[in-house]
Protein backbone atom coordinates (compact mmCIF):
# COMPACT_ATOMS: atom_id res chain seq x y z
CA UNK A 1 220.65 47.53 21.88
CA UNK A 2 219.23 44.68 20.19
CA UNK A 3 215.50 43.59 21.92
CA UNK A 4 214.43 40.05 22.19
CA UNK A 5 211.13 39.28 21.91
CA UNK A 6 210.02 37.33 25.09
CA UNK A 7 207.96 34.00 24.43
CA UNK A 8 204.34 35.39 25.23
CA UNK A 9 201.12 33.10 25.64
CA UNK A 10 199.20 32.67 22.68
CA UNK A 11 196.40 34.93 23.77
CA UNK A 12 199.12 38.02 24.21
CA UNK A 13 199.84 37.44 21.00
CA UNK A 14 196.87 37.12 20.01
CA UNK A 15 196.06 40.53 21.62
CA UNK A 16 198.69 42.40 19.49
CA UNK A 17 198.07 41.08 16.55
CA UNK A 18 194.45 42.54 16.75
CA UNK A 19 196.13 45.99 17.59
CA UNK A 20 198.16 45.48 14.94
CA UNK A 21 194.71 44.86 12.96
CA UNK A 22 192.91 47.69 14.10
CA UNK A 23 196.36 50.07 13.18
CA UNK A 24 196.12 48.37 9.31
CA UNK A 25 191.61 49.32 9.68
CA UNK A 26 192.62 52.77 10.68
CA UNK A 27 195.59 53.56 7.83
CA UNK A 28 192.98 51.98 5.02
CA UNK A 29 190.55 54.31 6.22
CA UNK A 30 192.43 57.69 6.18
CA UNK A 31 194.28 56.07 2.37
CA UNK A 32 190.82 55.54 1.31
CA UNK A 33 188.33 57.67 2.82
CA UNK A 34 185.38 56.58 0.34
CA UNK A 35 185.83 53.21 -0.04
CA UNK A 36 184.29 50.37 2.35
CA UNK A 37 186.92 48.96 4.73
CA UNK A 38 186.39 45.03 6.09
CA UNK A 39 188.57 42.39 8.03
CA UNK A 40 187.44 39.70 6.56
CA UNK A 41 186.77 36.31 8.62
CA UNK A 42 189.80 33.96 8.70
CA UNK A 43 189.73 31.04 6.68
CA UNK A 44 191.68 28.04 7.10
CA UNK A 45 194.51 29.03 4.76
CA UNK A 46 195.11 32.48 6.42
CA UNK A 47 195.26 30.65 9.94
CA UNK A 48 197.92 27.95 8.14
CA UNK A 49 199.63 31.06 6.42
CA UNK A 50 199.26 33.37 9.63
CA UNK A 51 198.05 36.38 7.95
CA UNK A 52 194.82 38.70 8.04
CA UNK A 53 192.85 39.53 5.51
CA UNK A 54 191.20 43.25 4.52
CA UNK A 55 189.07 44.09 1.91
CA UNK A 56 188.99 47.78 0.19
CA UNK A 57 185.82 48.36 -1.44
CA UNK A 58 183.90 51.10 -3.75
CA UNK A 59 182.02 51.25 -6.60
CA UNK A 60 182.07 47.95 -7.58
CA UNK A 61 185.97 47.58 -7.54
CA UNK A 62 187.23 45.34 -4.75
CA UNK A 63 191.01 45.17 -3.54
CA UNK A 64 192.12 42.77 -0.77
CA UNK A 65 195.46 43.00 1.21
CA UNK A 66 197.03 40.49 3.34
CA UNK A 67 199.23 41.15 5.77
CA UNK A 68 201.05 38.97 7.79
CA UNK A 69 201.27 38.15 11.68
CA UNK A 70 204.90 39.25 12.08
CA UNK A 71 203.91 42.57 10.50
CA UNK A 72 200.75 43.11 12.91
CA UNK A 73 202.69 41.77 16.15
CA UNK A 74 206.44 43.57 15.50
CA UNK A 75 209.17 42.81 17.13
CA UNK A 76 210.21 45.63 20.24
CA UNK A 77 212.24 47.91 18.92
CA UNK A 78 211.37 47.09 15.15
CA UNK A 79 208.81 48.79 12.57
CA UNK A 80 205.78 49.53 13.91
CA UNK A 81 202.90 48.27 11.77
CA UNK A 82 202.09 51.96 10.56
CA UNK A 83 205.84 52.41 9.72
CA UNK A 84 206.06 49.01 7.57
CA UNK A 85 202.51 50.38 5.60
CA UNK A 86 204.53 53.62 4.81
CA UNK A 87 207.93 52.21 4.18
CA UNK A 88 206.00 49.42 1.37
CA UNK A 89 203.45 52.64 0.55
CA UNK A 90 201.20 49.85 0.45
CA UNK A 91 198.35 52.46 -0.37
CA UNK A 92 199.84 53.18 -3.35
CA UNK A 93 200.85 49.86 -4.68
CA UNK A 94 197.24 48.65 -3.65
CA UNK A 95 195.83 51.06 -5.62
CA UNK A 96 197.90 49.81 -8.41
CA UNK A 97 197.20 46.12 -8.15
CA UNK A 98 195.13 44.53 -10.03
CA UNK A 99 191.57 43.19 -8.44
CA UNK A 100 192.63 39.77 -9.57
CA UNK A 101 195.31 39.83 -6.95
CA UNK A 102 195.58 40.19 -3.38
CA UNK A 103 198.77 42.72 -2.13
CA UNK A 104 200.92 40.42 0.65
CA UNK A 105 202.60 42.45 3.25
CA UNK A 106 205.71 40.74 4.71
CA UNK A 107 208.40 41.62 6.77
CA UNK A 108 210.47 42.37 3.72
CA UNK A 109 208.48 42.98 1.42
CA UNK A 110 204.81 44.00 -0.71
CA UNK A 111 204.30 41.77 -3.53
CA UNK A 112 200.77 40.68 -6.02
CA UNK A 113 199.11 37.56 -5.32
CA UNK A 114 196.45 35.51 -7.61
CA UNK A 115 193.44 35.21 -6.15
């Protein structure tokens, strides 16, 4: 059975994409236990781009990850945000980035980003 997303106001959406926000806080925080987790405030681009922005830091070393609306708010039926994390093991990879880029978190896919 194939689910269809019903057109929801903007604040319901709004709503689930700051679950989906506080399910990307809580993964960070069990990945990196040490480190200092932040949401960081949106700036115009990320509105344009619709995507929210976390930072990872420790010890001087700072890693940012952006991940984007469709990924916070999934589709019924689809990957839940914690599935698409572990499916992309976007701990892993972030850890592995350099801190000159910013991982993206799509729908399809985990890639680097300049800065």
């Amino acid at each position: 059975m194939v689910h269809v997303r019903q057109e929801a106001s903007p604040e319901a959406h709004h709503e689930r994409v700051d679950r989906g926000v506080t399910v990307v806080q809580a993964y960070l925080k069990a990945q990196f236990p040490e480190h200092i987790i932040e949401v960081l405030r949106e700036s115009s681009d990320d509105v344009a781009r619709r995507v929210r922005t976390f930072s990872v830091r420790s010890n001087g070393q700072r890693h940012v990850l952006r991940v984007v609306d469709e990924v916070l708010d999934p589709d019924p039926g689809g990957p839940s945000v914690s599935d698409r994390l572990g499916q992309f093991q976007v701990a892993r990879t972030l850890r592995e980035v350099d801190s000159a880029n910013a991982l993206i978190v799509t729908t399809t896919e985990v890639r680097a980003e300049r800065l």
